[in-house]
PDB file of N, CA and C in Angstrom:
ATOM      1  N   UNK A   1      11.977  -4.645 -11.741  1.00  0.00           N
ATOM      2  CA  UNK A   1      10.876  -4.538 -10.798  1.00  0.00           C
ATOM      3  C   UNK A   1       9.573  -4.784 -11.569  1.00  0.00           C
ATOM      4  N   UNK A   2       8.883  -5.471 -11.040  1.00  0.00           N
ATOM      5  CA  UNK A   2       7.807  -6.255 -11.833  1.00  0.00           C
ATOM      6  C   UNK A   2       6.112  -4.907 -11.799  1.00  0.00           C
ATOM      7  N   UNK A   3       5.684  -4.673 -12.629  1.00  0.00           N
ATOM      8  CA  UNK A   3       5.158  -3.529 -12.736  1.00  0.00           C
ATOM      9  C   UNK A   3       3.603  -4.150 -12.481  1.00  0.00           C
ATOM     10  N   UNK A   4       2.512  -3.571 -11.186  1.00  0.00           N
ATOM     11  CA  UNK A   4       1.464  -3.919 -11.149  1.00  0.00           C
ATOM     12  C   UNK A   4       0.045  -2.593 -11.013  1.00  0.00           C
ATOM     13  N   UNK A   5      -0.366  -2.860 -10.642  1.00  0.00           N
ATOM     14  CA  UNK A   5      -1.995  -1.805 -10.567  1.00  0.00           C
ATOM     15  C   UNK A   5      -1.666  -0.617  -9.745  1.00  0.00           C
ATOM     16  N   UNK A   6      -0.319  -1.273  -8.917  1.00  0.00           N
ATOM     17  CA  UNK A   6      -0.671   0.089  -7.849  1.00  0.00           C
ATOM     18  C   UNK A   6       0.678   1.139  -8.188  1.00  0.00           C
ATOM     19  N   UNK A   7       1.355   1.195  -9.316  1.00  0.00           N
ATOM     20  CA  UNK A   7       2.271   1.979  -9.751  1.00  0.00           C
ATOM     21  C   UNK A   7       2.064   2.418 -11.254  1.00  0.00           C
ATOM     22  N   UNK A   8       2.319   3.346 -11.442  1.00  0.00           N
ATOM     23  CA  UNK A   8       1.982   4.133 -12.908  1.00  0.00           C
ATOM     24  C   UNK A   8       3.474   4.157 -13.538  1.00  0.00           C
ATOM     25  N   UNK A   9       3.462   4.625 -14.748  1.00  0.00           N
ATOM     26  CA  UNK A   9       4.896   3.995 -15.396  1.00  0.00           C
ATOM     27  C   UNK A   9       5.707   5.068 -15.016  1.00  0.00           C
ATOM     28  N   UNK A  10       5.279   6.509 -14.633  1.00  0.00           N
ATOM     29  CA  UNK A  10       5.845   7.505 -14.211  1.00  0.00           C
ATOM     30  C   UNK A  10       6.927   6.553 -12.815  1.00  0.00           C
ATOM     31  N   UNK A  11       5.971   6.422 -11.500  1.00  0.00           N
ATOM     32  CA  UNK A  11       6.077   6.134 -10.634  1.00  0.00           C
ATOM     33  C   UNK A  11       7.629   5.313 -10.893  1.00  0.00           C
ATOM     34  N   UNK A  12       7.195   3.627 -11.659  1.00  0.00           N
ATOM     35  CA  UNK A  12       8.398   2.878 -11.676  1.00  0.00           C
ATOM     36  C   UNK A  12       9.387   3.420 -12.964  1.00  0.00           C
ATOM     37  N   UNK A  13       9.044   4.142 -13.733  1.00  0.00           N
ATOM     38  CA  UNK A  13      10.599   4.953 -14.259  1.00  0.00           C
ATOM     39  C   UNK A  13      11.422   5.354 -12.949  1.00  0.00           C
ATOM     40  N   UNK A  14      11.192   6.188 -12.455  1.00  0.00           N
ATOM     41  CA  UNK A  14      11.889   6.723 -11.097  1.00  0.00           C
ATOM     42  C   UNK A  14      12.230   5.811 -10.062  1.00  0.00           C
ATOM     43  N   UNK A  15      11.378   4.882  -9.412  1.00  0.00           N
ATOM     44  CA  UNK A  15      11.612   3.487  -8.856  1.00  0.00           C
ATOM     45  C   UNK A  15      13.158   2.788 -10.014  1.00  0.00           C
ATOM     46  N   UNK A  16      12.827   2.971 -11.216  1.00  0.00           N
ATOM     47  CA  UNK A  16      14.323   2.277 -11.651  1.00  0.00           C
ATOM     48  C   UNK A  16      15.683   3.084 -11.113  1.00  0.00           C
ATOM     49  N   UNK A  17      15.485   4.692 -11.200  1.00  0.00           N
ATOM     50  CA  UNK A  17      16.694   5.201 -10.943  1.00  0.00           C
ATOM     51  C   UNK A  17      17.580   5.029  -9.818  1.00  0.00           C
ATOM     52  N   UNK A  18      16.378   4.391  -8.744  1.00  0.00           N
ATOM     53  CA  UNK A  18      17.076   4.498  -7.477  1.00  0.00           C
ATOM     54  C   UNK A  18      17.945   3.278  -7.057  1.00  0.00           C
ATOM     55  N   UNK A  19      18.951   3.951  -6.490  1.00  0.00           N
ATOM     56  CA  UNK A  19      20.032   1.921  -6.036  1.00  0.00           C
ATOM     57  C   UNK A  19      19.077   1.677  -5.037  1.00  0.00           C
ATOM     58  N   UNK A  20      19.801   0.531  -4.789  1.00  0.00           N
ATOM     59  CA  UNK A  20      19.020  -0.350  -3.684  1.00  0.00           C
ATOM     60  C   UNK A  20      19.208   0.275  -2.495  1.00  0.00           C
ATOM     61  N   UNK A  21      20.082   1.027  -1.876  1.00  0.00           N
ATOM     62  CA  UNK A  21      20.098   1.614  -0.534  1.00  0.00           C
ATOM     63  C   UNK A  21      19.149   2.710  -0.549  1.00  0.00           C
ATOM     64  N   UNK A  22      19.087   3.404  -1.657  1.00  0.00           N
ATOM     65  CA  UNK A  22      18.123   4.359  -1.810  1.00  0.00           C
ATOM     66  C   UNK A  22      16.478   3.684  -1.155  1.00  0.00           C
ATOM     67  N   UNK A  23      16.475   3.123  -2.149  1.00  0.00           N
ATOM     68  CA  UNK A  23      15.062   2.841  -2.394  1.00  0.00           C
ATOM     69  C   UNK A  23      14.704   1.721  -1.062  1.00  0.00           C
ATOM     70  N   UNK A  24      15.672   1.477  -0.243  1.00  0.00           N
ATOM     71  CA  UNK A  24      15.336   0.859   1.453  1.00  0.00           C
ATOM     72  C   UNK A  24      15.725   2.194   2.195  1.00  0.00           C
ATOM     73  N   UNK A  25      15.868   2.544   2.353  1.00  0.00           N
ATOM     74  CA  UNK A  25      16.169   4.087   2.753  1.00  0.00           C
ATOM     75  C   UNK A  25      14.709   4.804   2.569  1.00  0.00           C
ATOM     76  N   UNK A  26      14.402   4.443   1.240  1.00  0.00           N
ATOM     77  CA  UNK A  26      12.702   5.839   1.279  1.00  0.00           C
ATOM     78  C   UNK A  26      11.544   4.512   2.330  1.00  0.00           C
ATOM     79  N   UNK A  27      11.762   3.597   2.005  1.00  0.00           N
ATOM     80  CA  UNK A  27      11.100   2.353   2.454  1.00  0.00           C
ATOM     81  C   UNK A  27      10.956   2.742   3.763  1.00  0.00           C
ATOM     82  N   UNK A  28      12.043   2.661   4.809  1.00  0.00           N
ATOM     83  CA  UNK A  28      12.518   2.760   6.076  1.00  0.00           C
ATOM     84  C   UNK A  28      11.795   4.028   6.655  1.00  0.00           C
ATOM     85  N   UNK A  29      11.959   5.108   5.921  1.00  0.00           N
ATOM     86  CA  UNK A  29      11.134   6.256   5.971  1.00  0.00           C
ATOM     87  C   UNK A  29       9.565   6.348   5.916  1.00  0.00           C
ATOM     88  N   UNK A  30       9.072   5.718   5.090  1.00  0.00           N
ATOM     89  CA  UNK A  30       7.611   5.506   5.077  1.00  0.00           C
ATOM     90  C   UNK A  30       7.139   4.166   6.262  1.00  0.00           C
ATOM     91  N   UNK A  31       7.888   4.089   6.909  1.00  0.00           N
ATOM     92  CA  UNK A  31       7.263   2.441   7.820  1.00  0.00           C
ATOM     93  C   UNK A  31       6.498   2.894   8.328  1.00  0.00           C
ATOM     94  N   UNK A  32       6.782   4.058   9.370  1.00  0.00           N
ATOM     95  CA  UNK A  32       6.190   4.098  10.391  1.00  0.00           C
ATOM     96  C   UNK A  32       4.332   4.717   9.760  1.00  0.00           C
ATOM     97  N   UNK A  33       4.261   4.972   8.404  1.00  0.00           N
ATOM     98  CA  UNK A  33       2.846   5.176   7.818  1.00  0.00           C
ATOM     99  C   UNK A  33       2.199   3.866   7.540  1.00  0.00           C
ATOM    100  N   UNK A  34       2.996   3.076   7.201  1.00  0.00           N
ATOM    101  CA  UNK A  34       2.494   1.653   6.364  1.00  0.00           C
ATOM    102  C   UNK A  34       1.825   1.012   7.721  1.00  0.00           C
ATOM    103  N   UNK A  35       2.522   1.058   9.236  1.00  0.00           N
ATOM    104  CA  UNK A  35       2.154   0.913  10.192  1.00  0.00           C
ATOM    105  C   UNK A  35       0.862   1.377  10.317  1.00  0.00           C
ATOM    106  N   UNK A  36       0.854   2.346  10.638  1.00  0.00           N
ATOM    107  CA  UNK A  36       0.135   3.280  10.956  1.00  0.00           C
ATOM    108  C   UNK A  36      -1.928   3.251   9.920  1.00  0.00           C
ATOM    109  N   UNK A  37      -1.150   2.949   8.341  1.00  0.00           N
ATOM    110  CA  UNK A  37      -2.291   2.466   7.630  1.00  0.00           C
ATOM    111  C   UNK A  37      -2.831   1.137   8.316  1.00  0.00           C
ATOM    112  N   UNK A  38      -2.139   0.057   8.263  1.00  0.00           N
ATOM    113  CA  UNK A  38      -2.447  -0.850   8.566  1.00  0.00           C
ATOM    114  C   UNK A  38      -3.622  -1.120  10.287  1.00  0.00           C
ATOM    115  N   UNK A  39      -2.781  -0.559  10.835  1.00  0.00           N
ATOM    116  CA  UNK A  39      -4.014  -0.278  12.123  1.00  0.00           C
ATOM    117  C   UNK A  39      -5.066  -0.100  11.726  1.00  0.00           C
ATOM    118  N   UNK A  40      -5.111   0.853  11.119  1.00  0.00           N
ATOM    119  CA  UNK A  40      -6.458   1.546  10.833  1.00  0.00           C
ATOM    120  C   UNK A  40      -7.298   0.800   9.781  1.00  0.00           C
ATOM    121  N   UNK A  41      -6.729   0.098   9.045  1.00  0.00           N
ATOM    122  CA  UNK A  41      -7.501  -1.126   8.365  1.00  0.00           C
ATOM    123  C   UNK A  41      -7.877  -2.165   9.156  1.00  0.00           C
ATOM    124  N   UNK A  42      -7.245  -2.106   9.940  1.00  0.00           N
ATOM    125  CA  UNK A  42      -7.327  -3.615  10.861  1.00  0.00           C
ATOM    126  C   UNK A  42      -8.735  -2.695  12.221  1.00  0.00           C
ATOM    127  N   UNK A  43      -8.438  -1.792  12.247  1.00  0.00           N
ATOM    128  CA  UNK A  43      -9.646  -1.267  13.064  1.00  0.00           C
ATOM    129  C   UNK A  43     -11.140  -0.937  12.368  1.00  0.00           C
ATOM    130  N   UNK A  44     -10.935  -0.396  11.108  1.00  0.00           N
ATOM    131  CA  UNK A  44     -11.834  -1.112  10.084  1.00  0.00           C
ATOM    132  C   UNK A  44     -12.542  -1.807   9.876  1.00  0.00           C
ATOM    133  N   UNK A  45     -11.763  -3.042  10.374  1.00  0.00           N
ATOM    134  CA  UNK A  45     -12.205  -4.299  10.132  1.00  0.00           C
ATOM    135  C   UNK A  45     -12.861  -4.879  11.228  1.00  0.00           C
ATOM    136  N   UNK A  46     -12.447  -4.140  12.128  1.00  0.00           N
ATOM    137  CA  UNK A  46     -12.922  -5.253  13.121  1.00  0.00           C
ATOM    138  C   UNK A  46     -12.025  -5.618  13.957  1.00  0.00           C
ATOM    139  N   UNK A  47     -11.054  -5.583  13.956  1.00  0.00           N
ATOM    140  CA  UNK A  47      -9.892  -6.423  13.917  1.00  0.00           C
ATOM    141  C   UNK A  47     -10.092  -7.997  13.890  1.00  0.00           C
ATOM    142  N   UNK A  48     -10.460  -7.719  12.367  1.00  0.00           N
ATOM    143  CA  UNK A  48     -10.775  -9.492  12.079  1.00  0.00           C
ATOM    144  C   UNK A  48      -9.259  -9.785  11.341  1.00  0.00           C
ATOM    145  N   UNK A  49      -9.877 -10.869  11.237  1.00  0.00           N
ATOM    146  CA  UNK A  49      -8.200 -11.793   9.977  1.00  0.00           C
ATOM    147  C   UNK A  49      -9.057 -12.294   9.023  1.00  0.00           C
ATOM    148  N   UNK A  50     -10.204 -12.033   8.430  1.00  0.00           N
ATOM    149  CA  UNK A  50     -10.861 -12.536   7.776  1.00  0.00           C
ATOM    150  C   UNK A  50     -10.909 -11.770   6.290  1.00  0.00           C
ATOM    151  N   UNK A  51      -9.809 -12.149   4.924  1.00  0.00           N
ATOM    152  CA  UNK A  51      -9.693 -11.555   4.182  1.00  0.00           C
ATOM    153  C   UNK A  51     -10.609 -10.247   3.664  1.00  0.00           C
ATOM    154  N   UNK A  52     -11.968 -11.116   3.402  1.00  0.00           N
ATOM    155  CA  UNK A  52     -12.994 -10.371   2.874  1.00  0.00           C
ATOM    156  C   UNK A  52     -12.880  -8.721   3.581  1.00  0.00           C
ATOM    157  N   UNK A  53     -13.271  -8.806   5.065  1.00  0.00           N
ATOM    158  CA  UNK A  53     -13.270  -7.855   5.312  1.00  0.00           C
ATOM    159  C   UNK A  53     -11.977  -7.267   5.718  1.00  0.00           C
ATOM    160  N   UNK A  54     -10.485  -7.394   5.558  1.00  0.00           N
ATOM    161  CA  UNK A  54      -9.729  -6.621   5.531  1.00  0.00           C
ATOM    162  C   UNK A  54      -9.928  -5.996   3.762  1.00  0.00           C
ATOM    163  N   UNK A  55     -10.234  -6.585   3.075  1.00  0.00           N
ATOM    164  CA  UNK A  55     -10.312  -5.569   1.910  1.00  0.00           C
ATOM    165  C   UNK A  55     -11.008  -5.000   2.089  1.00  0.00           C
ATOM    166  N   UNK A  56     -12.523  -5.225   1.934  1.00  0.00           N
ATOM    167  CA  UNK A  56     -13.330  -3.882   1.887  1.00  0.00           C
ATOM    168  C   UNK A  56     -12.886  -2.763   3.221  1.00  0.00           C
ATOM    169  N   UNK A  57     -12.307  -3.213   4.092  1.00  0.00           N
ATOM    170  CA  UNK A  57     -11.981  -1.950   4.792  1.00  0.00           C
ATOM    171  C   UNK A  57     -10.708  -1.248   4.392  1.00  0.00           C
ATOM    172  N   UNK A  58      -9.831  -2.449   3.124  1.00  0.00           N
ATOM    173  CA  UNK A  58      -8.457  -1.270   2.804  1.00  0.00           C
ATOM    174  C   UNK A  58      -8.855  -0.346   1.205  1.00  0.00           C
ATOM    175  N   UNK A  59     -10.629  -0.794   1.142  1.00  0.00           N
ATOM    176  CA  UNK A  59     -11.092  -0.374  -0.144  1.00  0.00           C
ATOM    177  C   UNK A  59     -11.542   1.096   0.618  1.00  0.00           C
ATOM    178  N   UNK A  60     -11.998   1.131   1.823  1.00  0.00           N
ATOM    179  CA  UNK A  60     -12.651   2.128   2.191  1.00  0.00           C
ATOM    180  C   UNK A  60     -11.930   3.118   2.994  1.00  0.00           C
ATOM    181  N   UNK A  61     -10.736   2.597   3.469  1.00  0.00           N
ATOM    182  CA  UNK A  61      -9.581   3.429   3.805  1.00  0.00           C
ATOM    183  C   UNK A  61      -8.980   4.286   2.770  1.00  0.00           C
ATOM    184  N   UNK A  62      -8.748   3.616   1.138  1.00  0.00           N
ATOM    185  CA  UNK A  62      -8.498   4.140   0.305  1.00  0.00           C
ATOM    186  C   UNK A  62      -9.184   4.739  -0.463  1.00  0.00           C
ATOM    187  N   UNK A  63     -10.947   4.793  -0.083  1.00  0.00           N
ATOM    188  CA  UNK A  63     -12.031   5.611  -0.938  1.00  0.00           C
ATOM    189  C   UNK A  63     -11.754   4.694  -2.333  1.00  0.00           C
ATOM    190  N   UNK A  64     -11.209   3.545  -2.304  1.00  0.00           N
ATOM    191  CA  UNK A  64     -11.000   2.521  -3.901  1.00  0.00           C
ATOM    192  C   UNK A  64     -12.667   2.373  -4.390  1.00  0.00           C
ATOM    193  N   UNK A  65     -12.844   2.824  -5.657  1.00  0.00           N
ATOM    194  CA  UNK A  65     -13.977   1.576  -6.173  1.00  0.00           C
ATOM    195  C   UNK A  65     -14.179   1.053  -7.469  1.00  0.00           C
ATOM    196  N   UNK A  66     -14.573   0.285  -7.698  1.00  0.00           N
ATOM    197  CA  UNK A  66     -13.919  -0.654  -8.998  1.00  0.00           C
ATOM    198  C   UNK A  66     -15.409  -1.060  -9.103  1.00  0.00           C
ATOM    199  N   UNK A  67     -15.443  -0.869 -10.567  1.00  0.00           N
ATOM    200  CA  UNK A  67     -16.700  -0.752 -11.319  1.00  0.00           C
ATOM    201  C   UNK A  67     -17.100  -2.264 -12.245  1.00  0.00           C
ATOM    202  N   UNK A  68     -17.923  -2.815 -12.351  1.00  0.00           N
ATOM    203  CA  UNK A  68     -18.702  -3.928 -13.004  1.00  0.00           C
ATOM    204  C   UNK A  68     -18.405  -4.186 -14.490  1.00  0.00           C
TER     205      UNK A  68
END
């Protein structure tokens, strides 16, 4: 599993332990949030499709801020 910004090495140690049914199984379990985020970014936004502002609204959903 390819390791990026939004997982800590804690996180994907444990991500390794799990089989694959597992780890679609916790997946399957969290949808109905990922859903649920996503609205609310997309209401955020505007409900635009216009990259720019789906980030800054999934920056501000997540309180994210990234420094200069």
């Amino acid at each position: 599993m390819p390791s990026d910004i939004w997982h800590s090495e804690a996180d994907l140690a444990i991500l390794r332990t799990l089989s694959a049914s597992a780890l679609a199984g916790a997946f399957m379990r969290r949808w109905p949030r990922y859903i649920s985020d996503y609205r609310d970014i997309l209401r955020r936004a505007g409900a635009s499709a216009n990259p720019s502002l789906l980030w800054a609204a999934f920056r501000d959903r997540w309180r994210l801020r990234f420094c200069p």
